[in-house]
Structures are given as C-alpha cells and as structure tokens.
Protein backbone atom coordinates (compact mmCIF):
# COMPACT_ATOMS: atom_id res chain seq x y z
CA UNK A 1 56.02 57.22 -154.91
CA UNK A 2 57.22 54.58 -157.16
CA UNK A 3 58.50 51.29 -156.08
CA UNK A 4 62.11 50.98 -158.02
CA UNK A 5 62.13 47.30 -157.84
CA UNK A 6 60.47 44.00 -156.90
CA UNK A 7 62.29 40.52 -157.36
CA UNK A 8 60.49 37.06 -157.29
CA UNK A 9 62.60 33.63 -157.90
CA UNK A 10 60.00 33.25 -161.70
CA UNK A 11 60.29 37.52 -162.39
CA UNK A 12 61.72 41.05 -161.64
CA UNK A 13 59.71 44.00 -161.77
CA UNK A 14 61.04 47.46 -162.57
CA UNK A 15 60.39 50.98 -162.21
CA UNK A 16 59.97 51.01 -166.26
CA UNK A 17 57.46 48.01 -166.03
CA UNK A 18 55.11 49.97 -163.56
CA UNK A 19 54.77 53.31 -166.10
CA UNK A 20 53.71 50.77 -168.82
CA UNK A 21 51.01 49.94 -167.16
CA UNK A 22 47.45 51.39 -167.63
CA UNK A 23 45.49 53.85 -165.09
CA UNK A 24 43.07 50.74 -164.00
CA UNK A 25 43.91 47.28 -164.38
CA UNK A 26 41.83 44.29 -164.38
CA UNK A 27 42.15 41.29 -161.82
CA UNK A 28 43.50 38.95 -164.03
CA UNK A 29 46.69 41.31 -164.67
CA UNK A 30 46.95 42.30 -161.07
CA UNK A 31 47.40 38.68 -160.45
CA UNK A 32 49.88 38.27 -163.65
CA UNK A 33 52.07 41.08 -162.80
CA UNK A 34 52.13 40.52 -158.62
CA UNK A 35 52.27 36.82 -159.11
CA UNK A 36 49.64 36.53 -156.24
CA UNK A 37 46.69 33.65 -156.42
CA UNK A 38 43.09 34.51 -156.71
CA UNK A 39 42.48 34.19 -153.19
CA UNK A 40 44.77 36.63 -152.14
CA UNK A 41 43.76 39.58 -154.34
CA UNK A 42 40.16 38.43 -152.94
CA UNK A 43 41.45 38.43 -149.42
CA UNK A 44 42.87 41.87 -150.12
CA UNK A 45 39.46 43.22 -151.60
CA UNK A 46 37.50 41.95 -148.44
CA UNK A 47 39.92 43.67 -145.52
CA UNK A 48 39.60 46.46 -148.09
CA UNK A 49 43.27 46.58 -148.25
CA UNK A 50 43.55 47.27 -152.56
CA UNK A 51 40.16 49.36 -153.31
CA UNK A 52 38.38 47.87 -156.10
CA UNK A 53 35.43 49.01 -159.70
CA UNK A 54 33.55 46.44 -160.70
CA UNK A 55 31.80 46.67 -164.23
CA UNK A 56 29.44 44.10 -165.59
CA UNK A 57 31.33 41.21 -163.21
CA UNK A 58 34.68 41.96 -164.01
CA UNK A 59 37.04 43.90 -161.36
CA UNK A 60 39.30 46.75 -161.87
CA UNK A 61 42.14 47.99 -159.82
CA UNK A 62 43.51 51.61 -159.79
CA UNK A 63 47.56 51.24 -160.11
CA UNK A 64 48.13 54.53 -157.71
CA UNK A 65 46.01 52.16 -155.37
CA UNK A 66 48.33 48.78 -155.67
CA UNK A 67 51.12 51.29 -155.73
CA UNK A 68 50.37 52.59 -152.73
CA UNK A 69 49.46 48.74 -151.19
CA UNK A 70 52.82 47.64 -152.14
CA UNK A 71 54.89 50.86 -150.39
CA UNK A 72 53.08 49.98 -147.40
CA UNK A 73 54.26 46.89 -147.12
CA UNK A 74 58.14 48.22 -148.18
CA UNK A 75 60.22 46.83 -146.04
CA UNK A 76 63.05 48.27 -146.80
CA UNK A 77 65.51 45.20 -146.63
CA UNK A 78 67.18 43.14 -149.48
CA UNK A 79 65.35 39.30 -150.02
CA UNK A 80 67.82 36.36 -148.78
C-alpha cells in the first residue's frame, strides 16, 4: 500500500521519499512534503478525512493514515 509516485510542477515524490519518513509526522511537514496550505490540512482534520494526536498544541499525523488518504484519492491516470 505504497503510493510509487506523486508529481507537482515545484517537486516529485517517490516511493524512497515515503520510507524516510517517520511513524508520526507533525503538521508543519505534512504541509512541506504534500505541498498543501494550512487550511487544507485543517479542512481535512475537521471532515475527519486524515486522523490527527495533538500534544501540548502541536498536531501529529500517522503516515499509514496520509498514506492511506492519498490512495483514496488515486486516480489512477497520468497528470496533463
């Protein structure tokens, strides 16, 4: 259940990028990584699409969990 690739205009992503990353992983890297704003990630925490920890005020994201958001969403066609 790995996603083998994910290609923005700025970045790629690879399958060897996603086993570097830790277990849990805060906000601020979920946005980093995703390239996503700090209204979406919000906006997926409140339809409780990407299940959240929070500890002393900062939030923490399980990877299986964003993993499993982003295969979802797998379309299955190549960008244009």
């Amino acid at each position: 259940m790995a996603v083998v690739s994910f290609t923005r205009k700025e970045a790629t992503m690879t399958k060897a990028d996603l086993t570097e990353w830790p277990d849990w992983i805060d906000g601020q890297d979920v946005m980093a990584k995703l390239h996503i704003s700090p209204k979406t990630l919000q906006r997926w925490r409140i339809n409780g699409l990407l299940p959240f920890s929070q500890v002393n005020g900062k939030l923490y994201y399980r990877k299986s969990d964003i993993l499993r958001l982003l295969n979802a969403h797998y379309n299955g066609q190549p960008a244009s």
